[in-house]
Protein backbone atom coordinates (compact mmCIF):
# COMPACT_ATOMS: atom_id res chain seq x y z
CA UNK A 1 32.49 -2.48 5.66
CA UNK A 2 29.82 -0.89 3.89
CA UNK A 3 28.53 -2.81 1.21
CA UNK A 4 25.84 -2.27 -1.60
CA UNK A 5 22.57 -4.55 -2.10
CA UNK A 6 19.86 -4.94 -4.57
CA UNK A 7 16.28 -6.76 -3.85
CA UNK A 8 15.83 -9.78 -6.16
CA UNK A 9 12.95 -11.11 -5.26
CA UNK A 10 10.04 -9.15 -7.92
CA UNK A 11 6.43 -7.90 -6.86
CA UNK A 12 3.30 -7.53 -8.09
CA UNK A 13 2.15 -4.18 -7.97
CA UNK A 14 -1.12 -2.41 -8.71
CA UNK A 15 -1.70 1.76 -8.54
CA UNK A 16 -4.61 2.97 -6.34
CA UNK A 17 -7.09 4.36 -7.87
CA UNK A 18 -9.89 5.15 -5.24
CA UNK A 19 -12.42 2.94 -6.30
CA UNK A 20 -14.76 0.50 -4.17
CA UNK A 21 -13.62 -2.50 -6.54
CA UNK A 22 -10.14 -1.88 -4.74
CA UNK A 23 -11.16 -0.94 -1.19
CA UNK A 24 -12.55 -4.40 -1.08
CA UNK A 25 -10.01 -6.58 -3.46
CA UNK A 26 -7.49 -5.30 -1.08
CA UNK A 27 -9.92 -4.75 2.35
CA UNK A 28 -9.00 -1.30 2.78
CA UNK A 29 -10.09 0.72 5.83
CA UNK A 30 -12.36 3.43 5.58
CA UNK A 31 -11.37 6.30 7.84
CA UNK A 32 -15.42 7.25 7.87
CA UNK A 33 -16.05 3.59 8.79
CA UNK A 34 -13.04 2.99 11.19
CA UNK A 35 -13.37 6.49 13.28
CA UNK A 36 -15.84 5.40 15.47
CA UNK A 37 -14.33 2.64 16.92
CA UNK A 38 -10.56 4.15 16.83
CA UNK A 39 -10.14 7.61 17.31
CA UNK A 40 -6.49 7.83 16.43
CA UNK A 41 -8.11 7.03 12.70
CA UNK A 42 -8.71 9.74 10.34
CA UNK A 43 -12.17 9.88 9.07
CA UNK A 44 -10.91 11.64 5.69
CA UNK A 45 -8.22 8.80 4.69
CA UNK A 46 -7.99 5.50 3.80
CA UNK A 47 -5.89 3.32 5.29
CA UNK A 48 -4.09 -0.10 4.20
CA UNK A 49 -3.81 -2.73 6.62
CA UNK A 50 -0.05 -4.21 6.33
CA UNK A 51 2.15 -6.32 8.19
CA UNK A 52 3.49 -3.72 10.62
CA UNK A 53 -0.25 -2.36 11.19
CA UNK A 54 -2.40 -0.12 9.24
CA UNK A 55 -0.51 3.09 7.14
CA UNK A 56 -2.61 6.12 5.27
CA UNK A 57 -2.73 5.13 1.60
CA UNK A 58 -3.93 7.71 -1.24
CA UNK A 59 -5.25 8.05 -4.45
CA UNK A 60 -2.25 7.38 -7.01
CA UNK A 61 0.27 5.18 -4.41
CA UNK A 62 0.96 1.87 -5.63
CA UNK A 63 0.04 -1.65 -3.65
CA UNK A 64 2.25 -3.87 -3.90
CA UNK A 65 2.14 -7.75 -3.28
CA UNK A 66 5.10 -9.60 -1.86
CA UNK A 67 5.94 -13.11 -2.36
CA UNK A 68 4.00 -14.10 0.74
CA UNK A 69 0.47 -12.51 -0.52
CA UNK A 70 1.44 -9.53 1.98
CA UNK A 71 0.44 -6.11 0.76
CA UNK A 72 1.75 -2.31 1.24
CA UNK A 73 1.47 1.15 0.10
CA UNK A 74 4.30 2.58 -2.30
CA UNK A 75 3.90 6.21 -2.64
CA UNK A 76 4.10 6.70 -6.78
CA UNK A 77 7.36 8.86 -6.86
CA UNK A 78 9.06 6.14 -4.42
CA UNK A 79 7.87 3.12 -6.41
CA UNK A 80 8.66 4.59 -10.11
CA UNK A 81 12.11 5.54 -8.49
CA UNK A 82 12.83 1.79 -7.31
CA UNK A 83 10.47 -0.53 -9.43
CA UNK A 84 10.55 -1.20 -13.29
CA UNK A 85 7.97 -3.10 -14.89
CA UNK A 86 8.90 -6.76 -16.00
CA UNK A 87 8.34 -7.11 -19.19
């Protein structure tokens, strides 16, 4: 039987804003950087490095911070569909 659930645990979330202060808070890849040691990496994009490996992140996506310290990129029209801020 299908049945319905709802996450309880909350997160910490922060929006991306581009900036060097978060490529390094949250050791973001470079695609510039990272290209010439991978070539499946895009040299235009930045990439988050998450649990399940390392996912495109832009300007304006969220990153949030689960209860283990973990982090990973919420695009903004996903995470202001499923998150609400605790007040």
């Amino acid at each position: 039987m299908l049945k319905e659930y709802r996450k309880t645990a909350t997160i910490k979330a922060e929006q991306f804003d581009g900036s060097e202060e978060m490529m390094k808070k949250y050791h973001l890849i470079d695609g510039r950087d990272a290209f010439r040691f991978n070539s499946h990496i895009d040299p235009g994009k930045v990439y988050i490095v998450t649990l399940e490996g390392n996912f495109e992140i832009n300007t304006s996506d969220w990153i949030a911070t689960g209860v283990n310290d973990e982090h990973w990129a919420i695009a903004d029209e996903i995470f202001k569909k499923t998150y609400e801020e605790v007040k």
